[in-house]
Protein backbone atom coordinates (compact mmCIF):
# COMPACT_ATOMS: atom_id res chain seq x y z
CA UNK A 1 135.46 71.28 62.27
CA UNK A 2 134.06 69.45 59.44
CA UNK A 3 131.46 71.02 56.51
CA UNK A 4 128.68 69.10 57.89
CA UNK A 5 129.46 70.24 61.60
CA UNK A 6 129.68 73.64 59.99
CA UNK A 7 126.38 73.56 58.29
CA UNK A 8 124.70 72.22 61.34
CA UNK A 9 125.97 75.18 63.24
CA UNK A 10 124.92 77.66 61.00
CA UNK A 11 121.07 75.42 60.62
CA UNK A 12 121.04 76.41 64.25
CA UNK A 13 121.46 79.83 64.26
CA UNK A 14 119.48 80.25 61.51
CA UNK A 15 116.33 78.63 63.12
CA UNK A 16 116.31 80.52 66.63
CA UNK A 17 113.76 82.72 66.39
CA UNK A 18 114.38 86.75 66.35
CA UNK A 19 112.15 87.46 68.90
CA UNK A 20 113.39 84.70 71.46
CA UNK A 21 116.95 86.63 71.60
CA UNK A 22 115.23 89.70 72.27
CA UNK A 23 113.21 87.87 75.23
CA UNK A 24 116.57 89.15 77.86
CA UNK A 25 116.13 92.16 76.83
CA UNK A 26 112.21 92.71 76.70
CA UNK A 27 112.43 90.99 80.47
CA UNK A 28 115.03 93.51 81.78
CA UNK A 29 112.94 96.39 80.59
CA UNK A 30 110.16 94.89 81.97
CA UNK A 31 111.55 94.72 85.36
CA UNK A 32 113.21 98.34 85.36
CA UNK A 33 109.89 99.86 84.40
CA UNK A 34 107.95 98.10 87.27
CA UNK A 35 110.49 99.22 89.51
CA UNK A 36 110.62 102.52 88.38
CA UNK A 37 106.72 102.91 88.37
CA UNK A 38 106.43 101.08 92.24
CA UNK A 39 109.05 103.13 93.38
CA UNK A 40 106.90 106.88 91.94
CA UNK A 41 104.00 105.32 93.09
CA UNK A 42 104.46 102.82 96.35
CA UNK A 43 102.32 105.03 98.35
CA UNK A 44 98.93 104.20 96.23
CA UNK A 45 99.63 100.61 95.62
CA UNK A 46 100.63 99.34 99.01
CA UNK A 47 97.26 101.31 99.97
CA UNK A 48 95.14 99.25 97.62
CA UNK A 49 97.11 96.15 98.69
CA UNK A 50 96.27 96.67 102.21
CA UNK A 51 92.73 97.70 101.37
CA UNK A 52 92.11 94.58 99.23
CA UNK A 53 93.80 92.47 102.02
CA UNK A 54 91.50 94.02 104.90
CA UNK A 55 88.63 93.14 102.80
CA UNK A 56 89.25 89.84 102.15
CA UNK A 57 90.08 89.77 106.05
CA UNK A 58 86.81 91.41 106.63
CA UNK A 59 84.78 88.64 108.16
CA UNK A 60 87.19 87.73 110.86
CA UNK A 61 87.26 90.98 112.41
CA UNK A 62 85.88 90.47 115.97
CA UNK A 63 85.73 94.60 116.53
CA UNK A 64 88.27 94.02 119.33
CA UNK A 65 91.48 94.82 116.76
CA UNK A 66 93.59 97.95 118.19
CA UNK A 67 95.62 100.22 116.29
CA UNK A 68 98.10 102.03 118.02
CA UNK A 69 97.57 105.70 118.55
CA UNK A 70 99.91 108.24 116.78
CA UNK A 71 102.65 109.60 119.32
CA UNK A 72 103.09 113.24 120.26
CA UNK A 73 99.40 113.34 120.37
CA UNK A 74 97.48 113.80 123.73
CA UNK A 75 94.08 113.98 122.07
CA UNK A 76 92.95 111.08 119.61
CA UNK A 77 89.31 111.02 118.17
CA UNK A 78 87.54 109.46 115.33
CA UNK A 79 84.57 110.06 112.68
CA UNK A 80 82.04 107.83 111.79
CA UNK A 81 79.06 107.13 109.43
CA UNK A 82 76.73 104.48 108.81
CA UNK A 83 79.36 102.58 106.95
CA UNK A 84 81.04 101.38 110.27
CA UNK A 85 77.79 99.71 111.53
CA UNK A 86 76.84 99.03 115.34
CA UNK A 87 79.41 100.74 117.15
CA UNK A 88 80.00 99.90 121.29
CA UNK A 89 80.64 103.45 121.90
CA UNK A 90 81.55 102.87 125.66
CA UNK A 91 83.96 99.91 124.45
CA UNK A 92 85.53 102.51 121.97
CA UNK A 93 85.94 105.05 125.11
CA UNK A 94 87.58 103.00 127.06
CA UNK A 95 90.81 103.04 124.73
CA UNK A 96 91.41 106.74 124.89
CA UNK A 97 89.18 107.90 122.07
CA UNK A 98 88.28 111.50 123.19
CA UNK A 99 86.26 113.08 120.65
CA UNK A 100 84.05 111.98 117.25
CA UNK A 101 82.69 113.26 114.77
CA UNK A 102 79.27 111.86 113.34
CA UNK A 103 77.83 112.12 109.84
CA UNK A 104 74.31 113.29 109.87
CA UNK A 105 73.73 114.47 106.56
CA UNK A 106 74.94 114.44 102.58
CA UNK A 107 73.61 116.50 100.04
CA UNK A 108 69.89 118.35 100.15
CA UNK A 109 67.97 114.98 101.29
CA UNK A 110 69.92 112.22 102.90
CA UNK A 111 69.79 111.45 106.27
CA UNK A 112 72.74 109.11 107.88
CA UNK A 113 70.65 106.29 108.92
CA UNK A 114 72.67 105.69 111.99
CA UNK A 115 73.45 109.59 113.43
CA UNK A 116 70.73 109.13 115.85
CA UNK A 117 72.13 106.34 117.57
CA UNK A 118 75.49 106.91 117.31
CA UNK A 119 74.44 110.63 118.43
CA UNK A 120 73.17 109.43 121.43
CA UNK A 121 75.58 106.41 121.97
CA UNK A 122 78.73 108.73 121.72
CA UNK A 123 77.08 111.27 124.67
CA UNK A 124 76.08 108.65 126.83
CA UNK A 125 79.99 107.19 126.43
CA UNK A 126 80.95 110.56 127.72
CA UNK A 127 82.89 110.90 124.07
CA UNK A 128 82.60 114.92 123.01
CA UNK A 129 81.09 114.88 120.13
CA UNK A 130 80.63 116.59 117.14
CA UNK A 131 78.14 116.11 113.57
CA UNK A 132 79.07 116.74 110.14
CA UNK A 133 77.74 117.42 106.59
CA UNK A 134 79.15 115.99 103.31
CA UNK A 135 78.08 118.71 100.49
CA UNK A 136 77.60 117.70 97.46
CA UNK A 137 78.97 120.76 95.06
CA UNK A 138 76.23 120.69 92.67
CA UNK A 139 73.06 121.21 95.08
CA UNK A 140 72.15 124.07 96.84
CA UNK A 141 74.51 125.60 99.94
CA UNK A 142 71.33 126.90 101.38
CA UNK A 143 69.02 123.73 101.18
CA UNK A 144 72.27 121.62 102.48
CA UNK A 145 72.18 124.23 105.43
CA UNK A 146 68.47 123.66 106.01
CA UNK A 147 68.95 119.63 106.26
CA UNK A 148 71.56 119.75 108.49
CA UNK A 149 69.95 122.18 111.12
CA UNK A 150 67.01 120.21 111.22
CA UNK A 151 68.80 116.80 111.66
CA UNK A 152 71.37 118.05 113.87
CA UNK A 153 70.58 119.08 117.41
CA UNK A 154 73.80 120.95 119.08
CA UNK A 155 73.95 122.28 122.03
CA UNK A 156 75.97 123.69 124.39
CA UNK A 157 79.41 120.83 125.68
CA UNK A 158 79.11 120.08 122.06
CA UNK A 159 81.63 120.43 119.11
CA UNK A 160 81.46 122.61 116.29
CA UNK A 161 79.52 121.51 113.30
CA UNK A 162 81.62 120.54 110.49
CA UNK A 163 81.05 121.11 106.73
CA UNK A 164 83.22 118.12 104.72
CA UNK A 165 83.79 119.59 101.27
CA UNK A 166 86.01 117.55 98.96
CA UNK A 167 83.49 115.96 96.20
CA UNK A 168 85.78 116.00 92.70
CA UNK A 169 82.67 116.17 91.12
CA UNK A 170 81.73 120.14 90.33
CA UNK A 171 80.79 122.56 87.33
CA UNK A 172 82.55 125.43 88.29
CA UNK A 173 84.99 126.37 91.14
CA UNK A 174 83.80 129.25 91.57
CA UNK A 175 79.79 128.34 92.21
CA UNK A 176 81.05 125.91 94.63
CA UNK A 177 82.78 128.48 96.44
CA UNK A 178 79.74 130.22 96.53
CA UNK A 179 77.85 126.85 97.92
CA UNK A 180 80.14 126.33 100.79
CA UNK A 181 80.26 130.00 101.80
CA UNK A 182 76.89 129.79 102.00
CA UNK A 183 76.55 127.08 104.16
CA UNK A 184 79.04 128.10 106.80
CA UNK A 185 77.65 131.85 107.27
CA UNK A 186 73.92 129.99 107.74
CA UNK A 187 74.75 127.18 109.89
CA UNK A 188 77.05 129.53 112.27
CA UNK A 189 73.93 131.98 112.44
CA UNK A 190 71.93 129.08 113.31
CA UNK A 191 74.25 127.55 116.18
CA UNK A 192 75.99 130.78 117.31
CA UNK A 193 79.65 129.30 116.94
CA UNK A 194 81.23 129.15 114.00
CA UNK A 195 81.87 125.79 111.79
CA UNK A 196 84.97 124.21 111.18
CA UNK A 197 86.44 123.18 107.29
CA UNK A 198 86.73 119.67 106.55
CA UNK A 199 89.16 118.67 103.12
CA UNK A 200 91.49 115.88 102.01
CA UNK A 201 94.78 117.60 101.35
CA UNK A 202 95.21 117.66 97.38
CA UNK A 203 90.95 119.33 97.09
CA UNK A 204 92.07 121.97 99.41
CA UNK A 205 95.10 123.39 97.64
CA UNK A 206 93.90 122.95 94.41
CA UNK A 207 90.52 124.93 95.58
CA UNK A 208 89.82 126.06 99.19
CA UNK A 209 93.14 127.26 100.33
CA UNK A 210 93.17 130.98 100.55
CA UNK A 211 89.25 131.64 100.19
CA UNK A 212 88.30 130.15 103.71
CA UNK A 213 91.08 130.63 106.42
CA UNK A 214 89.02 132.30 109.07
CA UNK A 215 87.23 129.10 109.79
CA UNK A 216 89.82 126.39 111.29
CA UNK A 217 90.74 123.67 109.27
CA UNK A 218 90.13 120.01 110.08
CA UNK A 219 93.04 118.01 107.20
CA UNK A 220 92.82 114.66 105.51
CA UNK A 221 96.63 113.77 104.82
CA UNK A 222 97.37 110.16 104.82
CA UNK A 223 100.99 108.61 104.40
CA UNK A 224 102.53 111.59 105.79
CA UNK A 225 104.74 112.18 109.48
CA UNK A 226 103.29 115.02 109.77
CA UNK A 227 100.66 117.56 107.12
CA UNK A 228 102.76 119.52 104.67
CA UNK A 229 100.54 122.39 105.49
CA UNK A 230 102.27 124.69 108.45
CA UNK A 231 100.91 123.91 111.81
CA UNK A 232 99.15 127.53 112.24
CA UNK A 233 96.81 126.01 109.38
CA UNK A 234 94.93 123.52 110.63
CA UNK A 235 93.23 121.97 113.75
CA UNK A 236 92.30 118.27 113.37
CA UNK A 237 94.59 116.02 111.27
CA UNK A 238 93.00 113.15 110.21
CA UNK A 239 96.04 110.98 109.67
CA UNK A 240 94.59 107.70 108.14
CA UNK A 241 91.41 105.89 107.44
CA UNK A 242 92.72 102.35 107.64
CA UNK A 243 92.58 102.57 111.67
CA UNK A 244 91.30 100.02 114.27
CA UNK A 245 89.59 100.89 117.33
CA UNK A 246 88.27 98.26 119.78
CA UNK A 247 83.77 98.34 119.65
CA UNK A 248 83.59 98.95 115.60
CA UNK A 249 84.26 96.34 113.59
CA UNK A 250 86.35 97.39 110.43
CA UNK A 251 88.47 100.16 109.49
CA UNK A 252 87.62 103.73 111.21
CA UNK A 253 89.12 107.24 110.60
CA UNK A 254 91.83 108.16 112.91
CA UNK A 255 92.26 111.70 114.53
CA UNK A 256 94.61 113.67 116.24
CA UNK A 257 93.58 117.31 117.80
CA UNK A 258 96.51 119.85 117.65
CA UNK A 259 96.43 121.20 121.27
CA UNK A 260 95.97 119.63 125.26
CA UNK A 261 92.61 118.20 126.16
CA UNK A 262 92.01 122.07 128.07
CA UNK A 263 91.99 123.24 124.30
CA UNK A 264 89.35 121.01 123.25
CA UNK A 265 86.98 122.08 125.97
CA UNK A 266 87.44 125.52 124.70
CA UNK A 267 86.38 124.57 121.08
CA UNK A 268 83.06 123.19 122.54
CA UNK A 269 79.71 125.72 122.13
CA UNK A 270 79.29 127.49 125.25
CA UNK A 271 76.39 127.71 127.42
CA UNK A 272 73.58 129.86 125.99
CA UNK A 273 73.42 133.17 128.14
CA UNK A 274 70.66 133.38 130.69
CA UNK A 275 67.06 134.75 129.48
CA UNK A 276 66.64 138.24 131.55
């Protein structure tokens, strides 16, 4: 090698850039890291893939899209709000939906704007049905009582009255305790059958479990084969809220009831006793 080929070498070397030979490097722990983080937390972000593709997808759903049911179930139901819109409830009870629950009321002063309809729609389907509350943690337990006995009017064939407690949003634990107690010991005076517990998973360890076992337990827990709480613990597993059920157009909660159809019946409010 000659001294100018020599000097032209070492020119070379001397004018890449530090940074662009640690580019490799910078790229491979690029790559590691996103795998690592995917891989702790696939579960959340092929959720919010699927829930940004469904909304994209959103205006050429026909309502006829079916999701299968979940096996080892006999009993499959759903819960609804005004956020699914019209629903053709005897199109949805056709395809082995046996039970629903309806929202009727949120807080001290909001009314769902469809319960009505879908109250009656669901009945006349022949679907058992069932209304529920969403409490808001920072109102009243006692004025959220009053709202939903004068919204909701169950009667006997009906289900249970549900209270849905899982708002993140609260002062103290122990207040909302209070709140919810207070709503299930009012509304089962009111209806004569007592309510059942409605949670997502994580909010009821963290702050129900242990303080409200006598009433059964209706569990949000998505992603799962089966709830990680025992069996004995709950009642209703509602196993995703991505589901598609032929008559609503969009994505609808998905239940399964732990027990035969017989045991469902049972659950309903009996007939009131005959007046002497």
């Amino acid at each position: 090698m000659t001294t100018t080929t020599r000097r032209r070498s070492s020119t070379s070397r001397r004018a890449t850039p530090w940074w662009r030979r640690l580019l490799p490097l910078v790229a491979l722990v690029l790559v590691v890291g996103s795998l690592v983080f995917y891989g702790r937390y696939r579960r959340q972000i092929n959720r919010y893939v699927r829930r940004t593709y469904a909304t994209l997808t959103y205006r050429y759903l026909t309502g006829r899209e079916k999701t299968p049911l979940l096996p080892g179930y006999s009993v499959h139901g759903i819960d609804v709000s005004a956020y699914q819109g019209r629903i053709d409830w005897p199109l949805v009870a056709g395809h082995r939906v046996r039970f629903a629950f309806i929202k009727a009321t949120e807080g001290v002063t909001l009314r769902d704007p469809r319960f009505r309809r879908n109250w009656q729609g669901a009945g006349a389907a022949g679907i058992y049905r069932g209304a529920y509350h969403y409490f808001q943690p920072n109102y009243d337990g006692a004025r959220q009582a009053s709202l939903f006995t004068r919204t909701v009017p169950l009667g006997p064939g009906d289900l249970p009255p549900v209270l849905d407690v899982e708002h993140p949003e609260f002062h103290d634990v122990a207040v909302m305790r209070r709140g919810v107690a207070t709503w299930l010991r009012l509304v089962e005076r009111h209806y004569g059958v007592r309510p059942i517990l409605y949670s997502n998973y994580s909010f009821y360890k963290r702050h129900l479990a242990g303080h409200f076992d006598q009433y059964p337990l209706w569990l949000a827990h998505y992603e799962v084969e089966q709830p990680t709480l025992p069996r004995d613990k709950w009642l209703i597993w509602q196993h995703s809220d991505e589901a598609h059920v032929p008559g609503i157009r969009g994505a609808v909660d998905f239940n399964v009831f732990q027990g035969n159809f017989q045991r469902l019946m049972a659950l309903r409010i009996p007939p009131r006793p005959a007046t002497p």
